[in-house]
N, C-alpha and C. Protein backbone atom coordinates (compact mmCIF):
# COMPACT_ATOMS: atom_id res chain seq x y z
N UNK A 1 6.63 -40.26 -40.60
CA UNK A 1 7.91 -40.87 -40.90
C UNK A 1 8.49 -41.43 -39.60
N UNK A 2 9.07 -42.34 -39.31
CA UNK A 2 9.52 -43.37 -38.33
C UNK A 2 10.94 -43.36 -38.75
N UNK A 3 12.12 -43.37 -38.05
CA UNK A 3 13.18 -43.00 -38.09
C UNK A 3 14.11 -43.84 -36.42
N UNK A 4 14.52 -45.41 -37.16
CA UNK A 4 15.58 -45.48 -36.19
C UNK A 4 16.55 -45.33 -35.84
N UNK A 5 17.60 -44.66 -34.59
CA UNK A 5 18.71 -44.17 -34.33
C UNK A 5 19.57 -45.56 -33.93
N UNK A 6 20.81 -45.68 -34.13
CA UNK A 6 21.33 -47.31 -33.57
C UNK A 6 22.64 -46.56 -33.45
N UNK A 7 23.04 -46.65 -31.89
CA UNK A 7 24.34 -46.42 -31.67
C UNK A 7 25.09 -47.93 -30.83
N UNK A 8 26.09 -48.06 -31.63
CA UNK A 8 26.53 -49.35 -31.06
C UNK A 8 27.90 -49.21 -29.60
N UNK A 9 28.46 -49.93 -29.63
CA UNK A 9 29.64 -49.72 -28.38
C UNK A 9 30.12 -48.68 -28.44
N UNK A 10 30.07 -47.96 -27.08
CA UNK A 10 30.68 -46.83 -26.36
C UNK A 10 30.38 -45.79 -26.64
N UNK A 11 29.53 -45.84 -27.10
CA UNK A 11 28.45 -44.78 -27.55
C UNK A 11 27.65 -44.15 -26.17
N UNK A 12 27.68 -45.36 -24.94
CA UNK A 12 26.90 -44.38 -23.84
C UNK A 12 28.00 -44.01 -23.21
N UNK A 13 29.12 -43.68 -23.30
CA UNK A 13 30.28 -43.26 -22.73
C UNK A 13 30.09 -41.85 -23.16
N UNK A 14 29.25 -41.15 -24.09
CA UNK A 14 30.28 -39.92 -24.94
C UNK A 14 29.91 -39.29 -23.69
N UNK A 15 30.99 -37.75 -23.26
CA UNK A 15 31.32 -37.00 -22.52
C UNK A 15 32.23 -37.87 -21.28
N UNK A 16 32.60 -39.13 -21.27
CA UNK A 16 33.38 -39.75 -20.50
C UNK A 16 34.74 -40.18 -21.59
N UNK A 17 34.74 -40.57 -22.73
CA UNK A 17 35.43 -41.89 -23.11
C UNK A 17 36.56 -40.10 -24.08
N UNK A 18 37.36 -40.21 -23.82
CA UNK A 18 38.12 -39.70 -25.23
C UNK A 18 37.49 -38.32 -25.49
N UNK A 19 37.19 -37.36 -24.59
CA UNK A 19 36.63 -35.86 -24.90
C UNK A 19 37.47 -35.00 -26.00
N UNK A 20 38.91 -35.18 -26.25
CA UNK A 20 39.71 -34.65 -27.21
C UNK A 20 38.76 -35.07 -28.81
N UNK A 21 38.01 -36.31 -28.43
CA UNK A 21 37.70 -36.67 -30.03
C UNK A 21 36.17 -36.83 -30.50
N UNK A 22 35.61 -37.19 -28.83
CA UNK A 22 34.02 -37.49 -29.08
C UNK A 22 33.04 -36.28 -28.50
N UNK A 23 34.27 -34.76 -27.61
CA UNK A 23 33.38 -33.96 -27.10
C UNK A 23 32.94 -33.83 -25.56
N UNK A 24 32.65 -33.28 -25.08
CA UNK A 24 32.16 -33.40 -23.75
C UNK A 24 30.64 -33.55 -23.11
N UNK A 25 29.69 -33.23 -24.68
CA UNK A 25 28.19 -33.59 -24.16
C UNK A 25 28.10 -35.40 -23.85
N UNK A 26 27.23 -35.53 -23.44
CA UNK A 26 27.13 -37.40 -22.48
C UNK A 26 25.64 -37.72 -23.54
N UNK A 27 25.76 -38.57 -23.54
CA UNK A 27 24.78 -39.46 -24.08
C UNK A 27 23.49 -39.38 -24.34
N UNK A 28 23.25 -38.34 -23.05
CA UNK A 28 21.59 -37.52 -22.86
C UNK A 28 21.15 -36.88 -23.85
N UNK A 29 22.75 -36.20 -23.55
CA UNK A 29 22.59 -35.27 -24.75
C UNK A 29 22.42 -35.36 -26.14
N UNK A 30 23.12 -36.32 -26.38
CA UNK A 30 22.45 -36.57 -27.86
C UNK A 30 21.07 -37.07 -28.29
N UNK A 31 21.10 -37.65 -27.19
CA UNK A 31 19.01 -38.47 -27.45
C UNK A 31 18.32 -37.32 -26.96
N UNK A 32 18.36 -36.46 -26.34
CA UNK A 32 17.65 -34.99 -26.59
C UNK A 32 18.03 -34.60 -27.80
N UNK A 33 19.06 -34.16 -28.04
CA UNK A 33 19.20 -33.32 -29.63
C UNK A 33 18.36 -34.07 -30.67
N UNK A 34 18.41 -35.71 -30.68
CA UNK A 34 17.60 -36.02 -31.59
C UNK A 34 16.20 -36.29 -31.70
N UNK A 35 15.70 -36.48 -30.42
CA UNK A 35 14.35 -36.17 -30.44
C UNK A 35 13.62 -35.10 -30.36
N UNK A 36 14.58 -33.94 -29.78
CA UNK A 36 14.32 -32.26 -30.53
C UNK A 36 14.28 -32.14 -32.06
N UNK A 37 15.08 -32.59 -32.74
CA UNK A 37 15.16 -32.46 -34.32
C UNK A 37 14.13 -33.23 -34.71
N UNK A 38 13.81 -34.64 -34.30
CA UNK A 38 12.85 -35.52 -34.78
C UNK A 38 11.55 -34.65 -34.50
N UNK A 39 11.38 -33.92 -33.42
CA UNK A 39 9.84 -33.31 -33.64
C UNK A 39 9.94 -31.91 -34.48
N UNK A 40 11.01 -31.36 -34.56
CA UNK A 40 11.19 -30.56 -35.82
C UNK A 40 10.58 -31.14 -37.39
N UNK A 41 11.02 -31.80 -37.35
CA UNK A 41 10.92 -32.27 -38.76
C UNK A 41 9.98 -33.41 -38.81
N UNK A 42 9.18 -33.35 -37.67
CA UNK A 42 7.57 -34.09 -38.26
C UNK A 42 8.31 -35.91 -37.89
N UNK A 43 8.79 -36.16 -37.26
CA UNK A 43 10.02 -37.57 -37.28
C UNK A 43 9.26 -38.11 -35.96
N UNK A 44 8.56 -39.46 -35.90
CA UNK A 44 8.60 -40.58 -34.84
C UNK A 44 10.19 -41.09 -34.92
N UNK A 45 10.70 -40.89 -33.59
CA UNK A 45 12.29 -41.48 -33.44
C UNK A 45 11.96 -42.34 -32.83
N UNK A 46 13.13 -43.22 -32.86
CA UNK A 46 13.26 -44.38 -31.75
C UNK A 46 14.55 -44.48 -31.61
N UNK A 47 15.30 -44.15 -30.23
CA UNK A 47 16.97 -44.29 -30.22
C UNK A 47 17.27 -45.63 -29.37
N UNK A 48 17.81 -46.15 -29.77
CA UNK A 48 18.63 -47.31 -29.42
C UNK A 48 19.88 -47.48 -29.53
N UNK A 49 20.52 -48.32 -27.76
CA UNK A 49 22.04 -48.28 -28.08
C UNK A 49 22.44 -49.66 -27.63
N UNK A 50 23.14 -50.30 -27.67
CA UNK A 50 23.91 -51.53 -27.61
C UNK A 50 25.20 -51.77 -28.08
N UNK A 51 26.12 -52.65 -26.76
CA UNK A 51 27.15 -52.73 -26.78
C UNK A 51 27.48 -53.93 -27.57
N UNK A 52 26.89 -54.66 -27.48
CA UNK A 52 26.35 -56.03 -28.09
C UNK A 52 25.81 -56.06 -29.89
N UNK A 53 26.87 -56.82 -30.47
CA UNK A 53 26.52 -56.92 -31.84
C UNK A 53 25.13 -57.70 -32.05
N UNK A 54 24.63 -58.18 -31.38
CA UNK A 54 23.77 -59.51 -31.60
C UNK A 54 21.86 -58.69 -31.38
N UNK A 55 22.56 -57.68 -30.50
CA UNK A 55 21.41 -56.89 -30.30
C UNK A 55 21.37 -55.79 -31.28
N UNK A 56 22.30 -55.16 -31.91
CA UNK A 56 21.71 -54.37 -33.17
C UNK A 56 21.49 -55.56 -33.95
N UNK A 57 21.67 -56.11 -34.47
CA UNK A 57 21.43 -57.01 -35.45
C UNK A 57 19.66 -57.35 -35.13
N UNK A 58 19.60 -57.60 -34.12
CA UNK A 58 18.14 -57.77 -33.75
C UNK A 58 17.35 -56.93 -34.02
N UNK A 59 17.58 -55.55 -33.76
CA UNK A 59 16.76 -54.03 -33.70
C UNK A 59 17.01 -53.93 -35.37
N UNK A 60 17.83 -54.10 -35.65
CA UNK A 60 17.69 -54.16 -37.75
C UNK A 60 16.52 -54.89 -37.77
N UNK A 61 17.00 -56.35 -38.11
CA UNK A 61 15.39 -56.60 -38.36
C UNK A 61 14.25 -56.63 -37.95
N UNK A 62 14.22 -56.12 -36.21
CA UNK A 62 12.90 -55.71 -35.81
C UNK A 62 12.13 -54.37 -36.59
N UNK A 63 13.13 -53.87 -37.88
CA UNK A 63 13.56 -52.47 -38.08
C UNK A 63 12.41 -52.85 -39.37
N UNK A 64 12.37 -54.23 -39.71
CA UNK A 64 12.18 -54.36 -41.42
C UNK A 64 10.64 -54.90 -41.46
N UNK A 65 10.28 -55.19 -40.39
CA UNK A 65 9.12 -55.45 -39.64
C UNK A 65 8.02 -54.42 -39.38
N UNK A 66 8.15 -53.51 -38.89
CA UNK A 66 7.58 -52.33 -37.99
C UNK A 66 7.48 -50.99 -38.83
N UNK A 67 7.78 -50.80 -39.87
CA UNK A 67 7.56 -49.39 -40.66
C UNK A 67 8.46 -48.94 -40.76
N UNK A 68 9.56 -48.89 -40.22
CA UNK A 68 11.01 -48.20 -40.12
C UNK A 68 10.73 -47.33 -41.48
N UNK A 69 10.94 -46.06 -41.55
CA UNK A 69 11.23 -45.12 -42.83
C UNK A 69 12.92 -44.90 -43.31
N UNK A 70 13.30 -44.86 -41.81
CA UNK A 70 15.08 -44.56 -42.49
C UNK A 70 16.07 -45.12 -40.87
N UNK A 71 17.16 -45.57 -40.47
CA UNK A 71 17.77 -45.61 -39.70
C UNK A 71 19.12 -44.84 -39.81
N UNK A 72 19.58 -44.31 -39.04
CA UNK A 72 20.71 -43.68 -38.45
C UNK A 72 21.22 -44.69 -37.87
N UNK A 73 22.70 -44.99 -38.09
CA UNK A 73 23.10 -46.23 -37.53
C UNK A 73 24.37 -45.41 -37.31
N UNK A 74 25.30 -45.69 -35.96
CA UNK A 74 26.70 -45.22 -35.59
C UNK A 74 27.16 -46.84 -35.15
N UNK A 75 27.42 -47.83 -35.61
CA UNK A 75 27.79 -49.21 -35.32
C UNK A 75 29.35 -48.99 -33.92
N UNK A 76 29.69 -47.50 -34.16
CA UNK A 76 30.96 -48.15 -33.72
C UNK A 76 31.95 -48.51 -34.06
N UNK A 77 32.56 -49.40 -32.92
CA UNK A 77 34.03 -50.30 -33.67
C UNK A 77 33.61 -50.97 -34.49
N UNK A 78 32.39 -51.92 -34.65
CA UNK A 78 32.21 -52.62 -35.63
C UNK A 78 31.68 -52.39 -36.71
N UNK A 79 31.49 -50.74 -37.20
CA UNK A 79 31.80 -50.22 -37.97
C UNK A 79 33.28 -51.48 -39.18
N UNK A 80 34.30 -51.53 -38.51
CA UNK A 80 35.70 -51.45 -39.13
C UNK A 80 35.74 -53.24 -39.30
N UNK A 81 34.49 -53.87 -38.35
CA UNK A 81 35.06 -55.71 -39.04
C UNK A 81 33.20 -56.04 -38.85
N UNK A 82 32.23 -55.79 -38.39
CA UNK A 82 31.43 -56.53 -38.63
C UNK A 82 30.31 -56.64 -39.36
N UNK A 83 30.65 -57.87 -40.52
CA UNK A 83 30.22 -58.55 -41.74
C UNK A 83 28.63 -58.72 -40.84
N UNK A 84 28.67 -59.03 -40.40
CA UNK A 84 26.76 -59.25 -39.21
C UNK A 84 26.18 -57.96 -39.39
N UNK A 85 26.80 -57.27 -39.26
CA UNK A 85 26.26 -55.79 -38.91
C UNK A 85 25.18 -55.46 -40.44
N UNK A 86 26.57 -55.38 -41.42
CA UNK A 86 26.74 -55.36 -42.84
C UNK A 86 25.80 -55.75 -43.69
N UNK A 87 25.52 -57.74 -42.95
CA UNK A 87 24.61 -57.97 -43.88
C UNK A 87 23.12 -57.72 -43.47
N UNK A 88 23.04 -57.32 -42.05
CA UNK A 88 21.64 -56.78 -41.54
C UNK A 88 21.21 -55.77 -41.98
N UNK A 89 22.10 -54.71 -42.78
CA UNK A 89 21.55 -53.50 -43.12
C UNK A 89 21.28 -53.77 -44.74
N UNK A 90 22.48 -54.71 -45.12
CA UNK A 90 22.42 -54.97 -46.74
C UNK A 90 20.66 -55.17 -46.82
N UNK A 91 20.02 -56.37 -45.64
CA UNK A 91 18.84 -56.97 -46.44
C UNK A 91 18.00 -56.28 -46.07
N UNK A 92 18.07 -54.76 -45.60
CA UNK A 92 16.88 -53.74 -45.61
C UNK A 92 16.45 -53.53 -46.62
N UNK A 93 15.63 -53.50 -47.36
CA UNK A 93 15.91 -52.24 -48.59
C UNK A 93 15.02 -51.54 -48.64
N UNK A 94 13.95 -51.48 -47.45
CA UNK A 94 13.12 -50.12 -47.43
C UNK A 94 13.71 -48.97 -46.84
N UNK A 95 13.88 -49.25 -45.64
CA UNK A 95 14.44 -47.86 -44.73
C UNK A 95 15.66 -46.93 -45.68
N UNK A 96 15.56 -45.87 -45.55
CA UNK A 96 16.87 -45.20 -45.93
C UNK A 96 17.96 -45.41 -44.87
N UNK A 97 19.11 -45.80 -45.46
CA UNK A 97 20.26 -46.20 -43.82
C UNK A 97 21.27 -44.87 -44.38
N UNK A 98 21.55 -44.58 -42.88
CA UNK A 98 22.77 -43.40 -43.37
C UNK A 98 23.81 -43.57 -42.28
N UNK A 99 24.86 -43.82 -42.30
CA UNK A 99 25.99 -44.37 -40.96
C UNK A 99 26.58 -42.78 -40.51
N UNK A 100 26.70 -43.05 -39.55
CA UNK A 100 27.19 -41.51 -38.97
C UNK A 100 28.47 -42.12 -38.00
N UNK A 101 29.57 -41.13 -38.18
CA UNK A 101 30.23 -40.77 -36.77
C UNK A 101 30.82 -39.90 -36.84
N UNK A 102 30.77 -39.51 -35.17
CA UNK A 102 31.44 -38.28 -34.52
C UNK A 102 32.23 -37.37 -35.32
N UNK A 103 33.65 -38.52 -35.30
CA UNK A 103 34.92 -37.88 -35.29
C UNK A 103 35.33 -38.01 -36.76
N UNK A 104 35.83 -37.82 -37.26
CA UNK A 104 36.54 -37.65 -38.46
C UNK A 104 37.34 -39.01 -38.69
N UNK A 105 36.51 -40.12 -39.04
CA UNK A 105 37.25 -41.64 -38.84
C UNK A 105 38.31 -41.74 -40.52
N UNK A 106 38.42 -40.31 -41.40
CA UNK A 106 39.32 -41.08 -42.18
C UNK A 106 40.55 -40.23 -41.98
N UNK A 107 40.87 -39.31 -40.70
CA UNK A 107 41.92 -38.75 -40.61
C UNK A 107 42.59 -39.38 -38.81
N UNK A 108 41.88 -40.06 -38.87
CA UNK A 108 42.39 -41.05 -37.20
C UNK A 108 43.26 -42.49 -37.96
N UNK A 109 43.52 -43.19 -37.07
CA UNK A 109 44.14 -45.07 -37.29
C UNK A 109 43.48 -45.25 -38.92
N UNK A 110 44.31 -45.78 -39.19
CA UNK A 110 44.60 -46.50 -40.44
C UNK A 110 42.98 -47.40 -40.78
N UNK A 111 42.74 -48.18 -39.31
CA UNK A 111 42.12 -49.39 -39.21
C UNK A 111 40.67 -48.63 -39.02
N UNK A 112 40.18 -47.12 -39.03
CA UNK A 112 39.44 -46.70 -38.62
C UNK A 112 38.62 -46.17 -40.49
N UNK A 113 39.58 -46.18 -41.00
CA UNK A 113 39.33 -45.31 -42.24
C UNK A 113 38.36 -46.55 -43.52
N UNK A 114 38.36 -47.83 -42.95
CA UNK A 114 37.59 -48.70 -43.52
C UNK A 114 36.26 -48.88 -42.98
N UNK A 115 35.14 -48.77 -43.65
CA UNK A 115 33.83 -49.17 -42.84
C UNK A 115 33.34 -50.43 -43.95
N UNK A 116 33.26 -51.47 -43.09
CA UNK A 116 32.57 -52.79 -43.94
C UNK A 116 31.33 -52.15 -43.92
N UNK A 117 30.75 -51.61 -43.24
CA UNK A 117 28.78 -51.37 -43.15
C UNK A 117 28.36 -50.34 -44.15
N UNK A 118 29.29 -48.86 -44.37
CA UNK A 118 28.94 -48.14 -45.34
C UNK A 118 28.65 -48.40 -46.49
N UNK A 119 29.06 -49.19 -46.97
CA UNK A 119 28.50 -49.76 -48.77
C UNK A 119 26.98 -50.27 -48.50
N UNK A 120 26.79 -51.08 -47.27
CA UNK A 120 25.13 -51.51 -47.20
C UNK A 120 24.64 -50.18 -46.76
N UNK A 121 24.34 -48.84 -46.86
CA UNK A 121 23.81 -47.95 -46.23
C UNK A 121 23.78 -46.91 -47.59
N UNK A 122 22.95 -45.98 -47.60
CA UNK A 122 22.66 -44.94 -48.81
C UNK A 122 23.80 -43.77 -48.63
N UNK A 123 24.67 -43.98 -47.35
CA UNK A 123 25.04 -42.31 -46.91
C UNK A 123 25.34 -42.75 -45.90
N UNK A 124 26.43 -41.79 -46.01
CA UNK A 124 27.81 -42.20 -45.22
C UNK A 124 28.46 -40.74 -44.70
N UNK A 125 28.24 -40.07 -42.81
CA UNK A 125 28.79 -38.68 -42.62
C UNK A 125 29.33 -38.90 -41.36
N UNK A 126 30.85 -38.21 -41.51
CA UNK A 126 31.43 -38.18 -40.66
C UNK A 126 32.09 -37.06 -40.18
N UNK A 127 33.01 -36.60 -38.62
CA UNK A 127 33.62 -35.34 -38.77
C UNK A 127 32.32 -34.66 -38.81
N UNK A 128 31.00 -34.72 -37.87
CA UNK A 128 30.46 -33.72 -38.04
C UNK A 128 29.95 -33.39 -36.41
N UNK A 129 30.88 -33.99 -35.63
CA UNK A 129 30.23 -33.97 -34.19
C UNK A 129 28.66 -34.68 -34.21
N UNK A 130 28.48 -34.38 -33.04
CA UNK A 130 26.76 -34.57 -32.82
C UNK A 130 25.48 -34.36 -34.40
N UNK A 131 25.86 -33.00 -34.63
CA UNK A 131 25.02 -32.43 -35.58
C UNK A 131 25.00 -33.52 -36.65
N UNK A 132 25.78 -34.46 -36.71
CA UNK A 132 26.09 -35.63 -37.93
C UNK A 132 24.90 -36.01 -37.78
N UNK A 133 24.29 -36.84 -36.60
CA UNK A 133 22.81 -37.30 -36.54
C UNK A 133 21.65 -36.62 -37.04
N UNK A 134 21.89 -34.89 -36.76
CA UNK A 134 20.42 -33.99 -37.40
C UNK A 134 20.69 -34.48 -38.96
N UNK A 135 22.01 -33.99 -39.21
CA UNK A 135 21.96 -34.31 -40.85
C UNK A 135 21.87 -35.31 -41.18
N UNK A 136 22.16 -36.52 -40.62
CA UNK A 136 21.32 -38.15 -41.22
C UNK A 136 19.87 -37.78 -41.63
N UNK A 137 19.29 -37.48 -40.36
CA UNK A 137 17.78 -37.20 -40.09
C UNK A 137 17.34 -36.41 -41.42
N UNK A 138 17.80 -35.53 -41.69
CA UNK A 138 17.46 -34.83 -42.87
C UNK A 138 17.30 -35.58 -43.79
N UNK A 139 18.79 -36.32 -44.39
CA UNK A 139 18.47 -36.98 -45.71
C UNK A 139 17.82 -37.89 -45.38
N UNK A 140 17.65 -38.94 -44.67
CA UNK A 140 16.42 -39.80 -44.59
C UNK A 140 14.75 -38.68 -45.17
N UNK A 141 14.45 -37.47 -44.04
CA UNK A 141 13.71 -36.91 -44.38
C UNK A 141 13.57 -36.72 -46.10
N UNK A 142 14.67 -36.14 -46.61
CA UNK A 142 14.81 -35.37 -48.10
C UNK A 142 14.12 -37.20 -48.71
N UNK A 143 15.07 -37.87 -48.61
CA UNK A 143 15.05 -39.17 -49.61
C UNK A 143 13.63 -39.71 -49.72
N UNK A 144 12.82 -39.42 -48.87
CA UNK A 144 11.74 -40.37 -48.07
C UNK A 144 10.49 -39.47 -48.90
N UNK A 145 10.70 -38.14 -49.66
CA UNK A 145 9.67 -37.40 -50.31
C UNK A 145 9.83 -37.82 -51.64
């Protein structure tokens, strides 16, 4: 199983940007946790991050190409406006997509509690810290049998 991770803007900040909301582990840390879980569970990962909309958009469909089994996608801010993002995941329809973030985005800003990208994606977890990514990983795993 092949499993891509896509974290978009400010995502290599975590343990710098906002610790009250994103935590104090750094960025390492999460691409260890998930390539620890990925060899748990039998998972070829591939983590990728970009600040740049134009470059996830790219790694999607390099995504639809290459075997991709399921992606983990954290878009970010553009999570909340970008239609690009949206329709790159809409025209997957092999991979299992599951959007993750951190913090609890429907009890923060108003403007945070909308995700244009979640409707193109199978699964949608938030408010779960870090561990949000193992549990993407899972249901991709579960869905994918």
């Amino acid at each position: 199983m092949k499993i891509l991770v896509i974290n978009g803007p400010n995502l290599n900040f975590l343990g710098i940007r906002e610790k009250n909301i994103y935590g104090n582990q750094d960025y390492d840390f999460l691409v260890n946790l998930i390539k620890e879980h990925a060899e748990k569970i039998g998972a070829d990962v591939e983590v990728f991050q970009s600040n740049h909309e134009g470059a996830i958009i790219d790694k999607l469909q390099e995504a639809y190409f290459d075997g991709t089994d399921g992606i983990v996608i954290n878009p970010g801010a553009y999570t909340h406006y970008s239609y690009a993002i949206h329709d790159a995941l809409k025209s997957l329809e092999k991979p299992v997509k599951v959007e993750v973030h951190i913090s609890d985005i429907q009890s923060r800003e108003d403007f945070r509690k909308v995700s244009v990208t979640a409707p193109a994606c199978d699964k949608q977890i938030y408010g779960r810290g870090l561990a949000g990514y193992t549990e993407a990983m899972d249901v991709i795993a579960e869905m994918r049998k």
